[in-house]
Protein backbone atom coordinates (compact mmCIF):
# COMPACT_ATOMS: atom_id res chain seq x y z
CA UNK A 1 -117.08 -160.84 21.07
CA UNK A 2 -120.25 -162.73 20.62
CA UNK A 3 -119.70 -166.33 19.69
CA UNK A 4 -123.05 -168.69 18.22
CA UNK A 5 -123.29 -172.07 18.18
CA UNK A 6 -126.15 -174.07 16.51
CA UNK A 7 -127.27 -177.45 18.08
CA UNK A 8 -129.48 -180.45 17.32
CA UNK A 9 -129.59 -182.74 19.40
CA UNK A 10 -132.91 -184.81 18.23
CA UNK A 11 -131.88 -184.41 14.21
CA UNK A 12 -132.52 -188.33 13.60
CA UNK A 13 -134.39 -191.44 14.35
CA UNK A 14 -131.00 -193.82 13.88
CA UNK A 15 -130.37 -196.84 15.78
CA UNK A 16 -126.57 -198.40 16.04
CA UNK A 17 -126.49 -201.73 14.84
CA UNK A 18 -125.27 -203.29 18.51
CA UNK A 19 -128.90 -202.31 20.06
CA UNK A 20 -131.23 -203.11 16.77
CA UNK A 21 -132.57 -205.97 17.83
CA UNK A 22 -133.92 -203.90 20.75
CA UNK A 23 -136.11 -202.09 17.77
CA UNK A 24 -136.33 -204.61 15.35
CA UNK A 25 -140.67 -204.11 16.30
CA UNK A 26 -140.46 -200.59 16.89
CA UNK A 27 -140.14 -198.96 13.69
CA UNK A 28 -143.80 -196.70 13.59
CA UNK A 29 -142.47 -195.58 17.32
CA UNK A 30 -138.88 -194.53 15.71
CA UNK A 31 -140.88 -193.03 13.12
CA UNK A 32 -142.97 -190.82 15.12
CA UNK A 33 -142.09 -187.71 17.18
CA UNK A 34 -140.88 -189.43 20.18
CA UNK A 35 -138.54 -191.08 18.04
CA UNK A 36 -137.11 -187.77 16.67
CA UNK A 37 -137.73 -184.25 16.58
CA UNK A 38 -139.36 -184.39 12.78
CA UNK A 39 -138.01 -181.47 10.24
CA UNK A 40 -135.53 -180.40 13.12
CA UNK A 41 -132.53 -181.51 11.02
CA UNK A 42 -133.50 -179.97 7.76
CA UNK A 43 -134.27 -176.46 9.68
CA UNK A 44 -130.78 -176.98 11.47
CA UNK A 45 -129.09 -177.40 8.10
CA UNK A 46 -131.22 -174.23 7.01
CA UNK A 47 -129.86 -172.61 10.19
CA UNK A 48 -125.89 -174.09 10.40
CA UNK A 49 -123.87 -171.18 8.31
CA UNK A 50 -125.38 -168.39 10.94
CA UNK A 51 -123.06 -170.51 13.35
CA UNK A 52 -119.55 -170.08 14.22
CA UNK A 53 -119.70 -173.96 14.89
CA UNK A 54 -122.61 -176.26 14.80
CA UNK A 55 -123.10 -179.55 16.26
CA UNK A 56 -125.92 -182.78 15.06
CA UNK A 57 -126.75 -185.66 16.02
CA UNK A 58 -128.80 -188.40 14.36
CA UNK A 59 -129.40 -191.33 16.62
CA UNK A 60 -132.92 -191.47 18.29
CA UNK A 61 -133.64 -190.04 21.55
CA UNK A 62 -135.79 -193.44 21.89
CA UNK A 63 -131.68 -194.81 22.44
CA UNK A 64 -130.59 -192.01 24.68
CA UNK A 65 -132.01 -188.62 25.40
CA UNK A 66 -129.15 -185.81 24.35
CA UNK A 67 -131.35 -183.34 25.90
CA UNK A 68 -131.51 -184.80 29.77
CA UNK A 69 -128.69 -184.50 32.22
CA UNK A 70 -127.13 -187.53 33.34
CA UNK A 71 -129.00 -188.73 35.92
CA UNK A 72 -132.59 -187.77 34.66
CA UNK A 73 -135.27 -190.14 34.97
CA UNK A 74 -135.92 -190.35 31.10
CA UNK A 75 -132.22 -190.38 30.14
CA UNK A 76 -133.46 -194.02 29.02
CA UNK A 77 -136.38 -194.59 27.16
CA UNK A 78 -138.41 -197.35 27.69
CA UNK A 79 -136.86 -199.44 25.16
CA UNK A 80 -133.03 -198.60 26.91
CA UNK A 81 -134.13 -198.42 30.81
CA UNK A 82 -133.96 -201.84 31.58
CA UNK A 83 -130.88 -202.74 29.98
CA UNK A 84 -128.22 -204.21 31.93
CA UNK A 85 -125.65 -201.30 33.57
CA UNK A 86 -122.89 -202.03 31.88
CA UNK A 87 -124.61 -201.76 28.23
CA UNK A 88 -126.44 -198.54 29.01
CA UNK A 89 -122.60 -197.28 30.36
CA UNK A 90 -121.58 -198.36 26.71
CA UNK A 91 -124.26 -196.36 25.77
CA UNK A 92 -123.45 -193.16 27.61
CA UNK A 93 -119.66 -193.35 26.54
CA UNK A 94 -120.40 -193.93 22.72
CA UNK A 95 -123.43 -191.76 22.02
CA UNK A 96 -123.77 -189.42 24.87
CA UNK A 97 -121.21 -187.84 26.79
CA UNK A 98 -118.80 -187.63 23.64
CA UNK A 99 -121.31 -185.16 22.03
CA UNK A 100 -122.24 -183.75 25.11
CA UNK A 101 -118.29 -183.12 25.86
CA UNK A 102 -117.79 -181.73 22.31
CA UNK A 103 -120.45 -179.15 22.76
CA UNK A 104 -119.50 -177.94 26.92
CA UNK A 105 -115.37 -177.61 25.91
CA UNK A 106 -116.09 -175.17 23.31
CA UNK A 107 -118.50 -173.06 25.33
CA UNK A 108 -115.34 -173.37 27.91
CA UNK A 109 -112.95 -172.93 25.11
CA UNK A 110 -114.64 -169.77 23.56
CA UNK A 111 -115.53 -167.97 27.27
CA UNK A 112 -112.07 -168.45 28.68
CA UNK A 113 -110.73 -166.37 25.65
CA UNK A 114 -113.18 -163.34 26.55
CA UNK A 115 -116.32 -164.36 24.29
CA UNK A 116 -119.72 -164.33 24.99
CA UNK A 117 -121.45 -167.86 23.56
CA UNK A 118 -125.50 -167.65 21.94
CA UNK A 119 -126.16 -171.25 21.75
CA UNK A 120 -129.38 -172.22 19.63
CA UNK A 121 -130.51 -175.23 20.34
CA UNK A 122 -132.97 -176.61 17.40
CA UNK A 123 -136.37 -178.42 18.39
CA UNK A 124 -139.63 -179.23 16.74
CA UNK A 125 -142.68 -180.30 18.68
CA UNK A 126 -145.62 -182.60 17.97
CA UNK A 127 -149.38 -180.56 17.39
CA UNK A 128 -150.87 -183.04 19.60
CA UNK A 129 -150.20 -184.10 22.82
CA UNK A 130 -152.03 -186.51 24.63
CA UNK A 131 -155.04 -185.09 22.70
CA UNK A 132 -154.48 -181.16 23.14
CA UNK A 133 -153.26 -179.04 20.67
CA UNK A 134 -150.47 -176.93 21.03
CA UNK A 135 -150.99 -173.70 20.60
CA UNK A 136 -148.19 -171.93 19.08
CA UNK A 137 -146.30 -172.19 15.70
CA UNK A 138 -143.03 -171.19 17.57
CA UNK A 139 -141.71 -171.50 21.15
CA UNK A 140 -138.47 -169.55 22.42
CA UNK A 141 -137.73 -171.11 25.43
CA UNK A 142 -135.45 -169.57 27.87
CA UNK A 143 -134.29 -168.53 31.56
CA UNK A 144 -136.49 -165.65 32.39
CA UNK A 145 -134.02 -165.11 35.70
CA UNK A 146 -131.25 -164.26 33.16
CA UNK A 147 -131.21 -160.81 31.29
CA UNK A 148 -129.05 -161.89 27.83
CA UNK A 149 -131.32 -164.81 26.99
CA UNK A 150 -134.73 -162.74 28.16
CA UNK A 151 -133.69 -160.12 26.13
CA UNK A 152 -132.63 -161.57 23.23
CA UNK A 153 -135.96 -163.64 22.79
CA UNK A 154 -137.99 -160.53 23.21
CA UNK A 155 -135.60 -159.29 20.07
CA UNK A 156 -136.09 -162.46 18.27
CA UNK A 157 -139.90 -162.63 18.45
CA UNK A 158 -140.02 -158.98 17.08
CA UNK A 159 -137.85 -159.45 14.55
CA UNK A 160 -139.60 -162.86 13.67
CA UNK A 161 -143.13 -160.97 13.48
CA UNK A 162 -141.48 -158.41 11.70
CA UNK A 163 -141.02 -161.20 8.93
CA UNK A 164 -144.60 -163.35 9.05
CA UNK A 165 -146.89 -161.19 11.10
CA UNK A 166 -149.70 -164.10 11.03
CA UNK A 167 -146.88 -166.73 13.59
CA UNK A 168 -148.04 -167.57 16.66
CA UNK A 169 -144.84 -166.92 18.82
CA UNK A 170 -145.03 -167.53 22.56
CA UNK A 171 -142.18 -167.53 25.23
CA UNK A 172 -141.46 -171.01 27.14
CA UNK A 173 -143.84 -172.85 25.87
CA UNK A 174 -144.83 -176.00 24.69
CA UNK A 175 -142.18 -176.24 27.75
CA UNK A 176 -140.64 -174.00 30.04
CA UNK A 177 -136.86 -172.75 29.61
CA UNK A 178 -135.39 -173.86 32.67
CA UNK A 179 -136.68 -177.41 32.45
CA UNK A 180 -133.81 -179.77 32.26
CA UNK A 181 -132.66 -179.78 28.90
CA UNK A 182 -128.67 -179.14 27.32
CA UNK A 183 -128.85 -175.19 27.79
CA UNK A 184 -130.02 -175.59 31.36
CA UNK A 185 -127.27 -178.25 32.21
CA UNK A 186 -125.37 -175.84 30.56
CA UNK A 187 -125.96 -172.60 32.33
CA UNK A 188 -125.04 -174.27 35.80
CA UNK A 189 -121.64 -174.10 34.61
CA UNK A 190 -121.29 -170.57 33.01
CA UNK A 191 -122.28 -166.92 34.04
CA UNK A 192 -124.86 -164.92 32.45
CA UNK A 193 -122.21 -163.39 30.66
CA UNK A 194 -120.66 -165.95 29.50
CA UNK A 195 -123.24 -167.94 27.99
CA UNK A 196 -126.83 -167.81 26.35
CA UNK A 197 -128.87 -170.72 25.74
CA UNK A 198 -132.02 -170.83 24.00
CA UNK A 199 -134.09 -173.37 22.65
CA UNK A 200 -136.14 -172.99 19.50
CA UNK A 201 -138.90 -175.05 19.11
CA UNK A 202 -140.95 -175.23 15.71
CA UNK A 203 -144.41 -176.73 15.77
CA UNK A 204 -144.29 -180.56 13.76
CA UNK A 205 -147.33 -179.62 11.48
CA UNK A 206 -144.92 -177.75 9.23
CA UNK A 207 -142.29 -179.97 8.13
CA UNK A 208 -145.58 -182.87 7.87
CA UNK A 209 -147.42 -180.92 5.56
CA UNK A 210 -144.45 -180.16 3.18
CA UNK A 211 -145.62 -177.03 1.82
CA UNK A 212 -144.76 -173.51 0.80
CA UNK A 213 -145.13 -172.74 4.50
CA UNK A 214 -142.64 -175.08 5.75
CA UNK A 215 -140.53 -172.86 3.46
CA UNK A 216 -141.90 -169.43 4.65
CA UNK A 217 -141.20 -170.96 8.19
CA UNK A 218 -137.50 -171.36 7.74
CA UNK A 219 -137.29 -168.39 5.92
CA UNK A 220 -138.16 -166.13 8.96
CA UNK A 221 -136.68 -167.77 10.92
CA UNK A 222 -133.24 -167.68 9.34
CA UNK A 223 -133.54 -163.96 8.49
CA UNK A 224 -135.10 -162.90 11.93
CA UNK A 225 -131.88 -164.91 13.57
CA UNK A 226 -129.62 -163.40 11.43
CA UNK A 227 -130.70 -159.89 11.99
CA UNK A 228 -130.71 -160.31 15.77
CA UNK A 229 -126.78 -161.87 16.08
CA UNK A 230 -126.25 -158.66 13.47
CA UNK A 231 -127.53 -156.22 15.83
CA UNK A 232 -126.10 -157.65 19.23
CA UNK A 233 -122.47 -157.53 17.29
CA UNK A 234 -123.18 -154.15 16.08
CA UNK A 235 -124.16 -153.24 19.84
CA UNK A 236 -120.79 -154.84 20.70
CA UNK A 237 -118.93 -152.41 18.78
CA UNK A 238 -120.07 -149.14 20.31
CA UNK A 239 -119.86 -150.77 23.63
């Protein structure tokens, strides 16, 4: 039985009060996308009943990246990267492997019971980067070599231009699925069958213009999800 769990893993731009003073100057950079993934929490919380279990965080990437494996070079920003080793271990055991843990023992949890896991992971993405646009509105990033994830964003794009013809829906990109990131740590540890993991990402010009279409956005995408988890259970049953 197909299992979903909801993720978002850059929802806030929070700083614990032990490293403040590292940010005390820094408050424009926490504000800004590299600080946090801007409108990803309020789409998450748009997103969250969909999920069997869902799982947030708040504190900014700028203090440690959720979304790198451990020993990535930009597990540290450049604010955290020179601290001394046993403050960014404190780091690591307060903020990052405890959510990291919560998230990888139920995926073990739920597949050594027999169930098949869909974990969304919730992005947004800056229009701009180093002075290109990006051109997409949406980005369904996934693991081409694996069928259940390739298939099921082929599903979800339909079903998402089914709701708002006009979106500009493109696979793996502004990134590419199987750059290191929480689903791909995660599919090194479970089989195809086991476990689907697929990042949405949701262009930032949305959620900064704070219109009707930010709306429309979440809309679609919330019906267009919810259709495609109703049809792969359906397909379950005849199975």
């Amino acid at each position: 039985m197909l299992k979903v769990i909801i993720t978002c893993e850059h929802g806030g731009n929070q700083i614990p009060e032990a490293y403040a003073e590292l940010f005390a100057a820094e408050q424009a950079l926490l504000e800004s996308h590299k600080g946090y993934d801007i409108g990803a929490l309020e789409l998450f919380d748009a997103l969250k009943d969909l999920a069997d279990k869902s799982f947030y965080a708040t504190n900014s990437r700028l203090l440690v990246e959720l979304n790198r494996s451990p020993h990535h070079k930009t597990l540290f920003s450049e604010l955290t990267q020179n601290l001394p080793k046993n403050r960014k271990s404190d780091i690591l055991k307060n903020y990052y492997y405890p959510y990291r843990e919560r998230v990888e023992e139920l995926v073990h949890d739920l597949t050594m019971v027999g169930h098949q896991v869909l974990h969304v992971a919730i992005h947004t993405f800056t229009p701009v980067m180093d002075g290109l646009e990006r051109q997409a509105d949406i980005g369904l990033l996934y693991d081409p070599r694996r069928e259940g994830e390739r298939v099921f964003c082929r599903s979800w794009k339909k079903a998402l231009l089914h709701q708002q013809k006009d979106l500009k829906v493109r696979f793996n990109y502004p990134y590419l699925g199987i750059a290191d990131g929480f689903p791909t740590y995660l599919r090194r540890r479970f089989t195809n069958e086991q476990y689907m993991g697929i990042e949405l990402e949701v262009n930032q010009k949305f959620p900064l213009e704070h219109d009707k279409q930010w709306e429309r956005i979440q809309k679609a995408i919330k019906s267009s999800l919810k259709s495609v988890i109703l049809q792969m259970k359906a397909e379950e049953q005849v199975r």
